[in-house]
PDB file of N, CA and C in Angstrom:
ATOM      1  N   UNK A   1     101.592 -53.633 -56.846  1.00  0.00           N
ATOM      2  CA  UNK A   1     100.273 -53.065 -56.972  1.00  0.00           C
ATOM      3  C   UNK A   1     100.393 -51.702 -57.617  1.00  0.00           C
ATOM      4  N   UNK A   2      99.761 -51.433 -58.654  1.00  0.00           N
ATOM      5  CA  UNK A   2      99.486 -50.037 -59.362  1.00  0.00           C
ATOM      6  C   UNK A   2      98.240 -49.318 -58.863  1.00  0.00           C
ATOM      7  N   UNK A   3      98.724 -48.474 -58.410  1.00  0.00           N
ATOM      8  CA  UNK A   3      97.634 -46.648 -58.223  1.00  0.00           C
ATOM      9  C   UNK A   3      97.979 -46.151 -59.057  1.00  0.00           C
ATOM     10  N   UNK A   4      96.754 -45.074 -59.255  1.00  0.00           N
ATOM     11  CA  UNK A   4      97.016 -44.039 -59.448  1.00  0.00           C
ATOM     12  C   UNK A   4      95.980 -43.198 -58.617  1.00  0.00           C
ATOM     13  N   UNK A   5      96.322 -41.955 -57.777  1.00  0.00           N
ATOM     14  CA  UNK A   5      95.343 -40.525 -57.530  1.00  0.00           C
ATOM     15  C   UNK A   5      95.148 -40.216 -58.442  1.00  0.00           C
ATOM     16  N   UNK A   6      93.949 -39.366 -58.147  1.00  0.00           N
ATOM     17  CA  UNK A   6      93.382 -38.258 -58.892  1.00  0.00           C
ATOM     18  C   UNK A   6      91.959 -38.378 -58.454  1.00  0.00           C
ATOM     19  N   UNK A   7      91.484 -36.663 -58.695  1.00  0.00           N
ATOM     20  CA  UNK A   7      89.387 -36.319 -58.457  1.00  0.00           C
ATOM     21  C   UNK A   7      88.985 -36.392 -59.913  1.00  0.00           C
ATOM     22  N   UNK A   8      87.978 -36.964 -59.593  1.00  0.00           N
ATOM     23  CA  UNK A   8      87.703 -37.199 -61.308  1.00  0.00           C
ATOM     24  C   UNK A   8      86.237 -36.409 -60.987  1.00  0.00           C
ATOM     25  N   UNK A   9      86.144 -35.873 -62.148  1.00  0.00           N
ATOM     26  CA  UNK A   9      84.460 -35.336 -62.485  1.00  0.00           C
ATOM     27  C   UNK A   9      83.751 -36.493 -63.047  1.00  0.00           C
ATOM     28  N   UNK A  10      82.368 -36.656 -62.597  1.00  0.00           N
ATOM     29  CA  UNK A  10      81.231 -37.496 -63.198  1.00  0.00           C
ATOM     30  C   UNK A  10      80.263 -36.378 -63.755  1.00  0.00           C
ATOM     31  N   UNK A  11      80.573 -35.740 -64.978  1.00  0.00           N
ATOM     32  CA  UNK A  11      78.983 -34.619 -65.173  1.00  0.00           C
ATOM     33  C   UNK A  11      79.111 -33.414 -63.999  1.00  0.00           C
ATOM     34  N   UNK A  12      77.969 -34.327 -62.982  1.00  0.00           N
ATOM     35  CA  UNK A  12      77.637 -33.237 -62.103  1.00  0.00           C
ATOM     36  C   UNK A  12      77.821 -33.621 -60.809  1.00  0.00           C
ATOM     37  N   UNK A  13      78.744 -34.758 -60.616  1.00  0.00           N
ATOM     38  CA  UNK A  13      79.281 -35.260 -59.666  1.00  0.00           C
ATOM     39  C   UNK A  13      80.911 -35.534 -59.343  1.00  0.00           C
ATOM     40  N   UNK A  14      81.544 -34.570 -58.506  1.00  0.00           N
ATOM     41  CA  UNK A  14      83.014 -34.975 -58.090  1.00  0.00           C
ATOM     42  C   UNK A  14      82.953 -36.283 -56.832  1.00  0.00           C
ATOM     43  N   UNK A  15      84.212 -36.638 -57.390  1.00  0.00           N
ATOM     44  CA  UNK A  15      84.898 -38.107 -56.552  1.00  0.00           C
ATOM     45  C   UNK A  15      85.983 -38.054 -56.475  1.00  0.00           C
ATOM     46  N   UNK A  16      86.632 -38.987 -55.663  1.00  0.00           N
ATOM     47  CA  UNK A  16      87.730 -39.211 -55.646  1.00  0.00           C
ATOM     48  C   UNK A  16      87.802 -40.525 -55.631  1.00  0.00           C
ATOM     49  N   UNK A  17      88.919 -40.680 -56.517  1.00  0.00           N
ATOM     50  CA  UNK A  17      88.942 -41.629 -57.183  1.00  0.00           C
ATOM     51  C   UNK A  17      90.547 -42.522 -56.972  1.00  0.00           C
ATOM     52  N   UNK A  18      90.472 -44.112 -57.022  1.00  0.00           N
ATOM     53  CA  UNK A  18      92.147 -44.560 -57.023  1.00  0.00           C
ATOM     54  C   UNK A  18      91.939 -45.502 -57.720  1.00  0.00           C
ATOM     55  N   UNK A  19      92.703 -46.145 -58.419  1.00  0.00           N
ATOM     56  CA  UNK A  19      92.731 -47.707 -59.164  1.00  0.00           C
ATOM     57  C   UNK A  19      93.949 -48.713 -58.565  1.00  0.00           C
ATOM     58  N   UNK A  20      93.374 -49.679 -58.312  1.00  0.00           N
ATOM     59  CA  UNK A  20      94.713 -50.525 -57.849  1.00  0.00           C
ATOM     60  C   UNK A  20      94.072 -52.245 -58.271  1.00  0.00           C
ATOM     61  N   UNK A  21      95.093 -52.453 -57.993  1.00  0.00           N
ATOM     62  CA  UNK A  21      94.960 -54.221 -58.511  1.00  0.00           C
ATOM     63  C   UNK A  21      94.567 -54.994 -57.774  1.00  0.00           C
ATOM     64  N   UNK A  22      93.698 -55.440 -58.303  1.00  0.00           N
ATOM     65  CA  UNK A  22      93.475 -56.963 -57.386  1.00  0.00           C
ATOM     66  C   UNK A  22      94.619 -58.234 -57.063  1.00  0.00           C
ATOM     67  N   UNK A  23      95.228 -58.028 -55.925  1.00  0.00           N
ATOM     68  CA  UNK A  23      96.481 -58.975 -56.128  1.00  0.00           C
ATOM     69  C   UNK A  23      96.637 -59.822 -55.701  1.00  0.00           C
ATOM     70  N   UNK A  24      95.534 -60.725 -54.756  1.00  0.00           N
ATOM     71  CA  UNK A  24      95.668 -61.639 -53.893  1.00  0.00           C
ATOM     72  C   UNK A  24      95.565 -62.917 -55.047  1.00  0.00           C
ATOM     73  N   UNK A  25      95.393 -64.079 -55.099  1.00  0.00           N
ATOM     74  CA  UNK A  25      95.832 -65.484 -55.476  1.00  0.00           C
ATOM     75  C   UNK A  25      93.843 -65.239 -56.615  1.00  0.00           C
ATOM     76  N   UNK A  26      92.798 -65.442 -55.674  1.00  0.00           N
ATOM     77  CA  UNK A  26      91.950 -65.703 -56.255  1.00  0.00           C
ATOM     78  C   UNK A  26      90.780 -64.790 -56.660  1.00  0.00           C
ATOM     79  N   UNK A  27      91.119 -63.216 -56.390  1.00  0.00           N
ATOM     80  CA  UNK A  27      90.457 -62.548 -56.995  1.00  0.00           C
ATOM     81  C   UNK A  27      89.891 -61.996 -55.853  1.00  0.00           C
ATOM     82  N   UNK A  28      88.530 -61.274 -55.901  1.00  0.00           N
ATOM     83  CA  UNK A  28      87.458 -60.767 -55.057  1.00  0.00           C
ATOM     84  C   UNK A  28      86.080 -61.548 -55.333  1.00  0.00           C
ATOM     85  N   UNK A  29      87.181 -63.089 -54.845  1.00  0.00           N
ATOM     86  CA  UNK A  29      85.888 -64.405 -54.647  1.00  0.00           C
ATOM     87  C   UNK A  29      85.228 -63.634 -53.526  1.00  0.00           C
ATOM     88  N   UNK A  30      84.275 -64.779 -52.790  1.00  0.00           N
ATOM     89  CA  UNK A  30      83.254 -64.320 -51.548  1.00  0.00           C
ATOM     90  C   UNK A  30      83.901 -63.512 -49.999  1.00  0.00           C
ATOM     91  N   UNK A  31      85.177 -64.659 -49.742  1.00  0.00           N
ATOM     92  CA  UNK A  31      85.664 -63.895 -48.401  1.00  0.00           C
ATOM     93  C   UNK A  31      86.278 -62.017 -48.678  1.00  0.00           C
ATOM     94  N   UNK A  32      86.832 -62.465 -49.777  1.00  0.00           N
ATOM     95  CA  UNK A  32      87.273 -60.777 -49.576  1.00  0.00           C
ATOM     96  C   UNK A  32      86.194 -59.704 -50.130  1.00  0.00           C
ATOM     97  N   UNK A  33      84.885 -60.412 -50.707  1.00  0.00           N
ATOM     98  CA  UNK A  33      84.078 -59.350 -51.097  1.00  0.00           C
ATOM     99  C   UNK A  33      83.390 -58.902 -50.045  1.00  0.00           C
ATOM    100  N   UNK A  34      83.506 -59.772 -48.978  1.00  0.00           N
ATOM    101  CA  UNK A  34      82.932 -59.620 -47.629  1.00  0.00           C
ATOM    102  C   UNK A  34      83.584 -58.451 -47.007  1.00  0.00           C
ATOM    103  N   UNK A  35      84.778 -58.344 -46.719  1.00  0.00           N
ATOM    104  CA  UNK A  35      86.063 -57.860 -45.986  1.00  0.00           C
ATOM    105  C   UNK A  35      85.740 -56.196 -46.587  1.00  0.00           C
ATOM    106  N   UNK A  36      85.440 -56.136 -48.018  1.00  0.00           N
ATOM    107  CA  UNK A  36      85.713 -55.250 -48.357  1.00  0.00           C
ATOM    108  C   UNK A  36      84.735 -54.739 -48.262  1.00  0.00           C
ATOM    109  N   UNK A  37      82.927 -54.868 -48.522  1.00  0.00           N
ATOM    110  CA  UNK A  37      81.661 -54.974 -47.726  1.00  0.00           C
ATOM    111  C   UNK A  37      81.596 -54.517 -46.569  1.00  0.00           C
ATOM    112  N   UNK A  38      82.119 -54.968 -45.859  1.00  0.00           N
ATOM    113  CA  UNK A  38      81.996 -54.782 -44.332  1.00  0.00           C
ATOM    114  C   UNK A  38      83.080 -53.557 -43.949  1.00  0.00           C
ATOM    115  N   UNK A  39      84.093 -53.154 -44.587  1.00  0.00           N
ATOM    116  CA  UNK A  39      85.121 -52.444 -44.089  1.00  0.00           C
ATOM    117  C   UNK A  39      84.582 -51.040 -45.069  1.00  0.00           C
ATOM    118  N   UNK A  40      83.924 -51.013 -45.884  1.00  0.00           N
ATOM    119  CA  UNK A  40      83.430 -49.855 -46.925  1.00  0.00           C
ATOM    120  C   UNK A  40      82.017 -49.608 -45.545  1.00  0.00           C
ATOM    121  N   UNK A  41      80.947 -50.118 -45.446  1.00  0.00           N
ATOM    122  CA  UNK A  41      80.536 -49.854 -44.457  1.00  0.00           C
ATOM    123  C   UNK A  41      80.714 -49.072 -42.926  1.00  0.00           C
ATOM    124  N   UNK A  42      82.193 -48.886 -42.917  1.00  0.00           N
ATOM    125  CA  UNK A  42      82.393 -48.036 -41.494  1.00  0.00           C
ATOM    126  C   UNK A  42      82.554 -46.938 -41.900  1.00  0.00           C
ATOM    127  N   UNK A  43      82.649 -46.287 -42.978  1.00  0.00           N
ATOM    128  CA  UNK A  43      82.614 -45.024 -43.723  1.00  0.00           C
ATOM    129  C   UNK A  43      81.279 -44.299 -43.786  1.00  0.00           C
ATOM    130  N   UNK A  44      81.047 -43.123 -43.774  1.00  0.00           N
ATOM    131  CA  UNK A  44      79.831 -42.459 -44.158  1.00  0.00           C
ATOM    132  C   UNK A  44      79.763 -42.015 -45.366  1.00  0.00           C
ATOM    133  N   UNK A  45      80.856 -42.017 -46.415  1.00  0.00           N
ATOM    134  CA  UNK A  45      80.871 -41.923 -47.684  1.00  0.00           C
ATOM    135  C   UNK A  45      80.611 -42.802 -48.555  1.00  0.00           C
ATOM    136  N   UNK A  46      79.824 -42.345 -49.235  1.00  0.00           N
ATOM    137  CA  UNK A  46      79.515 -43.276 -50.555  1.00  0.00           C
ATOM    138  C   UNK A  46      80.352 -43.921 -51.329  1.00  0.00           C
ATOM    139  N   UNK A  47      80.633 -44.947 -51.413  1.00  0.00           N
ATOM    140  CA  UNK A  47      81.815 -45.823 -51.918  1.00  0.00           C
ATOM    141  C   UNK A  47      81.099 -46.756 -52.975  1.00  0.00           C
ATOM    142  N   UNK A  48      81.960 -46.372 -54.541  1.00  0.00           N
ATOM    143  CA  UNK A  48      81.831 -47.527 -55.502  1.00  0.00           C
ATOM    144  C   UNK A  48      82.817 -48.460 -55.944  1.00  0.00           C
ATOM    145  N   UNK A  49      82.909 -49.575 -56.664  1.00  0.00           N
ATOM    146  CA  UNK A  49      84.128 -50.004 -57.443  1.00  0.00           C
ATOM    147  C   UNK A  49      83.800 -50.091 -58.964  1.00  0.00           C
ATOM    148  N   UNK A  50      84.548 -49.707 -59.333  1.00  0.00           N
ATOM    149  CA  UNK A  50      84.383 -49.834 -61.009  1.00  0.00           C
ATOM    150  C   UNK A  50      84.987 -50.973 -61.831  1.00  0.00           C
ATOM    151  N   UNK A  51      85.764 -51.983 -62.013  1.00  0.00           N
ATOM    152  CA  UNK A  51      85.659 -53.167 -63.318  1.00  0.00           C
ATOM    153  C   UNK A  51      85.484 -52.863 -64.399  1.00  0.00           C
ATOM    154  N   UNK A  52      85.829 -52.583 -64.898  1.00  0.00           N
ATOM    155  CA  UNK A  52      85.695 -52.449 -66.558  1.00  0.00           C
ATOM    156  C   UNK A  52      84.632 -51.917 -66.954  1.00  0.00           C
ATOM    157  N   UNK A  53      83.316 -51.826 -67.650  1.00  0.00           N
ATOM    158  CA  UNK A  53      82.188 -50.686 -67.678  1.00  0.00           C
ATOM    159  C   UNK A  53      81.475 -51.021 -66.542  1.00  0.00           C
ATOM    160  N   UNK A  54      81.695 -51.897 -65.461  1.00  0.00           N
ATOM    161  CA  UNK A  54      80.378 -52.023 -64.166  1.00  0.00           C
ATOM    162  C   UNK A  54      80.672 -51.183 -63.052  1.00  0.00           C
ATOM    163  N   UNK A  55      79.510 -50.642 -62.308  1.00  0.00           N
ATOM    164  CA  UNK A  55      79.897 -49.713 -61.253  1.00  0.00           C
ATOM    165  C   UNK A  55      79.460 -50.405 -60.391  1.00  0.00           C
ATOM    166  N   UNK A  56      79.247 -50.630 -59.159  1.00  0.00           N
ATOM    167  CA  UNK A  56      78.718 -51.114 -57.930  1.00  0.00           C
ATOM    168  C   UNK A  56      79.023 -50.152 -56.676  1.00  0.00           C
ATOM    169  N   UNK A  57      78.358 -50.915 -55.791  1.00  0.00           N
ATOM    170  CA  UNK A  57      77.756 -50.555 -54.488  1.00  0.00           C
ATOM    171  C   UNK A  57      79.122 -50.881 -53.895  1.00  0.00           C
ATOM    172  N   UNK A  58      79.857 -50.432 -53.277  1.00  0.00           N
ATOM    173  CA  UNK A  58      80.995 -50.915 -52.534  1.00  0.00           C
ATOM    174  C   UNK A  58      80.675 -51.886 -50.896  1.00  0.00           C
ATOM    175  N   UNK A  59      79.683 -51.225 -50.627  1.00  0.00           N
ATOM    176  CA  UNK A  59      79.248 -51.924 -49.268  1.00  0.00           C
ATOM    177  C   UNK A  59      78.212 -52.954 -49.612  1.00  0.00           C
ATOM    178  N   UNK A  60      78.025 -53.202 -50.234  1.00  0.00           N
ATOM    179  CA  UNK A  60      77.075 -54.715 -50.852  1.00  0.00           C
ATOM    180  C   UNK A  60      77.535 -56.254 -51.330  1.00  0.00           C
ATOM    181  N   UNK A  61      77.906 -56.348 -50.530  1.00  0.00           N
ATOM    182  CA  UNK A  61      79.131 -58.323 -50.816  1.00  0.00           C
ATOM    183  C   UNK A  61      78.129 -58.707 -52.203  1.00  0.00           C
ATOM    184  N   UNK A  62      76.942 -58.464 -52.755  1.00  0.00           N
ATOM    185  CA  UNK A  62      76.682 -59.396 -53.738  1.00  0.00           C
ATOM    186  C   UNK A  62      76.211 -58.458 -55.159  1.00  0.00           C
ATOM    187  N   UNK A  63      77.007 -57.079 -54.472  1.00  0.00           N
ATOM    188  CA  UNK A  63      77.414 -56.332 -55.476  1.00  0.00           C
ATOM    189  C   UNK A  63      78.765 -56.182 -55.879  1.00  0.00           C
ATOM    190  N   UNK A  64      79.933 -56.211 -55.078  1.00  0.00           N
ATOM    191  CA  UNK A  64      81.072 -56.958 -55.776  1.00  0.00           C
ATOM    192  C   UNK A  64      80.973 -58.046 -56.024  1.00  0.00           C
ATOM    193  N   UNK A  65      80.540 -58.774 -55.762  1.00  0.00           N
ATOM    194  CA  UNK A  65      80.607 -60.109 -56.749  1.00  0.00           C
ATOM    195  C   UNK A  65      80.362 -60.438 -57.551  1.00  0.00           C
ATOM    196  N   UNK A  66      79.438 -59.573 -58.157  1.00  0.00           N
ATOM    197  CA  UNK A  66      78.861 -59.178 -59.274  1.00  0.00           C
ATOM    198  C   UNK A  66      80.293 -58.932 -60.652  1.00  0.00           C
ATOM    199  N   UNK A  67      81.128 -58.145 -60.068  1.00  0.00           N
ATOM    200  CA  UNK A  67      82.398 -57.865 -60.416  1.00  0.00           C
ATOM    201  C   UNK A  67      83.027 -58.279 -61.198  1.00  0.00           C
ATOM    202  N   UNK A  68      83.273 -59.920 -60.535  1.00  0.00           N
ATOM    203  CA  UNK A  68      83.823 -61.092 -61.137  1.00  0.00           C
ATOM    204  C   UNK A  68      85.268 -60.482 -61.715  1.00  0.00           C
ATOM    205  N   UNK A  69      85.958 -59.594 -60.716  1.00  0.00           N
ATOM    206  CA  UNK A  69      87.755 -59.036 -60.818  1.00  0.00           C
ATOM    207  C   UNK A  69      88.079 -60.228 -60.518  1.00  0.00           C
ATOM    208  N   UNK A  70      88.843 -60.515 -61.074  1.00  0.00           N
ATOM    209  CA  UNK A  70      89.989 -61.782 -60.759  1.00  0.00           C
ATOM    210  C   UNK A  70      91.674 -61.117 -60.058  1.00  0.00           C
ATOM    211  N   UNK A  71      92.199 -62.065 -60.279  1.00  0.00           N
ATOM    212  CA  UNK A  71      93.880 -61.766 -59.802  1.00  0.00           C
ATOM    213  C   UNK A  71      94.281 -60.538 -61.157  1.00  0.00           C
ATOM    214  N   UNK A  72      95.058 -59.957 -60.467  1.00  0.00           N
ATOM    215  CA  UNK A  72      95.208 -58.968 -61.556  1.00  0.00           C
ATOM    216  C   UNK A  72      94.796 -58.136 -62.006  1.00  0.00           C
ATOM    217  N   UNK A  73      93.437 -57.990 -62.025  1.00  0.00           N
ATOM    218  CA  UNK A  73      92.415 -56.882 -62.818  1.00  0.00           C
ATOM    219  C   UNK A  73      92.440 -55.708 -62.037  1.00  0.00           C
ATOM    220  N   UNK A  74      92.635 -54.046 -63.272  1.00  0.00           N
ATOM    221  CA  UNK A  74      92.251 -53.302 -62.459  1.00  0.00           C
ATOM    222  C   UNK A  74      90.998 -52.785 -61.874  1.00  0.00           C
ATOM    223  N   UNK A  75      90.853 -52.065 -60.412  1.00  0.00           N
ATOM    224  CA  UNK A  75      89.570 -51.766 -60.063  1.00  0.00           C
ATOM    225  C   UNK A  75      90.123 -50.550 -59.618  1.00  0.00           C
ATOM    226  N   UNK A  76      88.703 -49.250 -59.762  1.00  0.00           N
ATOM    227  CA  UNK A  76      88.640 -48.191 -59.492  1.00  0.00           C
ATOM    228  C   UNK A  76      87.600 -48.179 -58.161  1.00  0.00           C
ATOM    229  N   UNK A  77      88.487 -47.301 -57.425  1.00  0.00           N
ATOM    230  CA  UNK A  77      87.628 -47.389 -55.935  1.00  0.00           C
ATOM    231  C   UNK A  77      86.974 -45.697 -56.169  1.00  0.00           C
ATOM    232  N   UNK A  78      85.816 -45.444 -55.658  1.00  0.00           N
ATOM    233  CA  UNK A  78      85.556 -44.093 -56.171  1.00  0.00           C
ATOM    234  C   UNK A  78      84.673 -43.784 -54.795  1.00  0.00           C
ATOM    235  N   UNK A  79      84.970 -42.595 -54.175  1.00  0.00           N
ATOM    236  CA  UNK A  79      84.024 -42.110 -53.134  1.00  0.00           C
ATOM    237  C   UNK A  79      83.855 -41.097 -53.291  1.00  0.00           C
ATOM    238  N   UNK A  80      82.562 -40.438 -52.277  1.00  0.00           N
ATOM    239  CA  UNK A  80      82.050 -39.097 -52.453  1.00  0.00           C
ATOM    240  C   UNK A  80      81.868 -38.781 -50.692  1.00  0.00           C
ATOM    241  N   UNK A  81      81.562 -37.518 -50.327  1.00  0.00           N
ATOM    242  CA  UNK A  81      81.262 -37.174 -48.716  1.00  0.00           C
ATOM    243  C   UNK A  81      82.510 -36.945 -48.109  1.00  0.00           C
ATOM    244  N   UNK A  82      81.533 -36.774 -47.042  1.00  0.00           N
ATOM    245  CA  UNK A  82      82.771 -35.939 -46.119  1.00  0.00           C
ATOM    246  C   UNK A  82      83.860 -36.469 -45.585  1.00  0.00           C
ATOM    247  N   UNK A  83      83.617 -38.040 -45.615  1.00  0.00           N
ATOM    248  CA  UNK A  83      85.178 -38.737 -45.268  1.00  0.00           C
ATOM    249  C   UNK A  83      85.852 -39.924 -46.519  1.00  0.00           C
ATOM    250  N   UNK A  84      85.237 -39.074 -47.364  1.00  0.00           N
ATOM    251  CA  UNK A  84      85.617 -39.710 -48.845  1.00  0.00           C
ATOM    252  C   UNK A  84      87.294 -40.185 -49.112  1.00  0.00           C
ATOM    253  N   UNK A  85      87.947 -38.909 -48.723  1.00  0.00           N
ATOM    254  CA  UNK A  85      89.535 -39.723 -48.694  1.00  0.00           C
ATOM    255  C   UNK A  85      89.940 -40.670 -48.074  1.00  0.00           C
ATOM    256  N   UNK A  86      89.621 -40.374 -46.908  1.00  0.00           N
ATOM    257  CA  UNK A  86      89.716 -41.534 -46.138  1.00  0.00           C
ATOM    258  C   UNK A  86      89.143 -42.929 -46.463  1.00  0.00           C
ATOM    259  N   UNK A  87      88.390 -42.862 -46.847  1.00  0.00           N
ATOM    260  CA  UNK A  87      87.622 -44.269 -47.268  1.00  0.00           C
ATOM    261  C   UNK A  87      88.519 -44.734 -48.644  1.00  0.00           C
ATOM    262  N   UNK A  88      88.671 -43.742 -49.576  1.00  0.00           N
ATOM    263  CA  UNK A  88      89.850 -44.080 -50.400  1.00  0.00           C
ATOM    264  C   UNK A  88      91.032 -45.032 -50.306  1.00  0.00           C
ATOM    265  N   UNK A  89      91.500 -43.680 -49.342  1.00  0.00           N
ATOM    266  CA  UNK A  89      93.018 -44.283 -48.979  1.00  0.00           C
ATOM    267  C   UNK A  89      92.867 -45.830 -48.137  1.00  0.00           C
ATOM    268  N   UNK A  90      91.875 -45.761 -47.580  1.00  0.00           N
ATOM    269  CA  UNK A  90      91.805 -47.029 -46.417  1.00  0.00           C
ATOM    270  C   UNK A  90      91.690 -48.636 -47.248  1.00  0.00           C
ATOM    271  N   UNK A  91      90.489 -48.286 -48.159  1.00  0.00           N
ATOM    272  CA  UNK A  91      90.706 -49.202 -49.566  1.00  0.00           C
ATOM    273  C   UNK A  91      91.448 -49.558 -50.120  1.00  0.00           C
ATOM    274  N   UNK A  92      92.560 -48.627 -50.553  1.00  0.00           N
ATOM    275  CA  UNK A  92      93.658 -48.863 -51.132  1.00  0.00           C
ATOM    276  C   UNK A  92      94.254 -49.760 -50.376  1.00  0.00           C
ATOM    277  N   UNK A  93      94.622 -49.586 -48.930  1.00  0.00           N
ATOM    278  CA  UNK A  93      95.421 -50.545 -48.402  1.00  0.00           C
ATOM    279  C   UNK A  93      94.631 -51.623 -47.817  1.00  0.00           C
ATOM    280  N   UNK A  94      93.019 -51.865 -47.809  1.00  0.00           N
ATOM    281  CA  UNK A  94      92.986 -53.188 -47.875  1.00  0.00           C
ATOM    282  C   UNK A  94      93.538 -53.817 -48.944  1.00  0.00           C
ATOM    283  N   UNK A  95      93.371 -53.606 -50.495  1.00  0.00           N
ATOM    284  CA  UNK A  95      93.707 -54.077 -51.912  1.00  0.00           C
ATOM    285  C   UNK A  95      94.848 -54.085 -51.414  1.00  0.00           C
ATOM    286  N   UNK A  96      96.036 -53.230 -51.024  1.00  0.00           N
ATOM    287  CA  UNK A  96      96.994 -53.508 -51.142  1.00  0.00           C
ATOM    288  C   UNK A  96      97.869 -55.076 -50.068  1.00  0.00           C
ATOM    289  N   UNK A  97      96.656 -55.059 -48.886  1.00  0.00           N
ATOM    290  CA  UNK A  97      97.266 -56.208 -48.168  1.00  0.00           C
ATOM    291  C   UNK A  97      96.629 -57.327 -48.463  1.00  0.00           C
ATOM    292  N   UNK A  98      96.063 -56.917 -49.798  1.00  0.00           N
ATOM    293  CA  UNK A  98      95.115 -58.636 -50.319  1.00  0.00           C
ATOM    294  C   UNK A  98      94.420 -59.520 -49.326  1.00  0.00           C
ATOM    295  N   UNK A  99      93.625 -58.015 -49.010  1.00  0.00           N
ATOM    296  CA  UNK A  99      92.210 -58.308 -47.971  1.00  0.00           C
ATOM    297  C   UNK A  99      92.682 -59.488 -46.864  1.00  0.00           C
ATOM    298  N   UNK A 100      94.336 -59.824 -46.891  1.00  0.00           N
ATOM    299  CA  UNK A 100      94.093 -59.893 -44.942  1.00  0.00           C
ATOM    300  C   UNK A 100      94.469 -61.102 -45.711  1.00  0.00           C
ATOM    301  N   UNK A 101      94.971 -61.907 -46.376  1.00  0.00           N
ATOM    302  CA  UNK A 101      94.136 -63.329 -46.804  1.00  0.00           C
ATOM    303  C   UNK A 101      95.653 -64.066 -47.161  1.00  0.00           C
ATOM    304  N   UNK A 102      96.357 -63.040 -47.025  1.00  0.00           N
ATOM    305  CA  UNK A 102      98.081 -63.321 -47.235  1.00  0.00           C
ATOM    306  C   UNK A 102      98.666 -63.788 -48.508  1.00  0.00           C
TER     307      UNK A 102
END
């Protein structure tokens, strides 16, 4: 799996920002858009994913799916607020344990 850190500026908006791979077998089909939905949700920070030019809602299952990341593709996880790293870093290692799904 590839990261990278770094805060990225939007204009007039800072984030923090990570990219990592989608690495599980079938992508961020329905179960893991769920997983990741539901686990972006225990955060109070605003959480997006980025795909190639699409941004989304991180806590919205039928806004990643929207996505359509497959195996492999990179995605940018991007948060804002007061427990923004955390929600980061925590992301990262769902992606990195391929949302549980083995």
């Amino acid at each position: 799996m590839t990261e990278e850190n770094g805060t990225m500026n939007s204009e007039s908006e800072d984030f923090l920002s990570r990219q990592v791979i989608v690495a599980n077998e079938h992508g961020l089909h329905a179960r893991p858009a769920g997983k990741v939905a539901q686990h972006a949700q225990t955060f109070e920070a605003a959480i997006s994913l980025v795909h190639e030019d699409q941004e989304v809602d991180a806590k919205s299952i039928l806004d990643i799916l929207t996505l359509a990341a497959g195996p492999g593709n990179m995605v940018e996880i991007r948060a804002t607020g007061d427990d923004a790293e955390e929600a980061v870093e925590s992301m990262v290692q769902l992606f990195a344990n391929k949302f549980e799904e083995g």
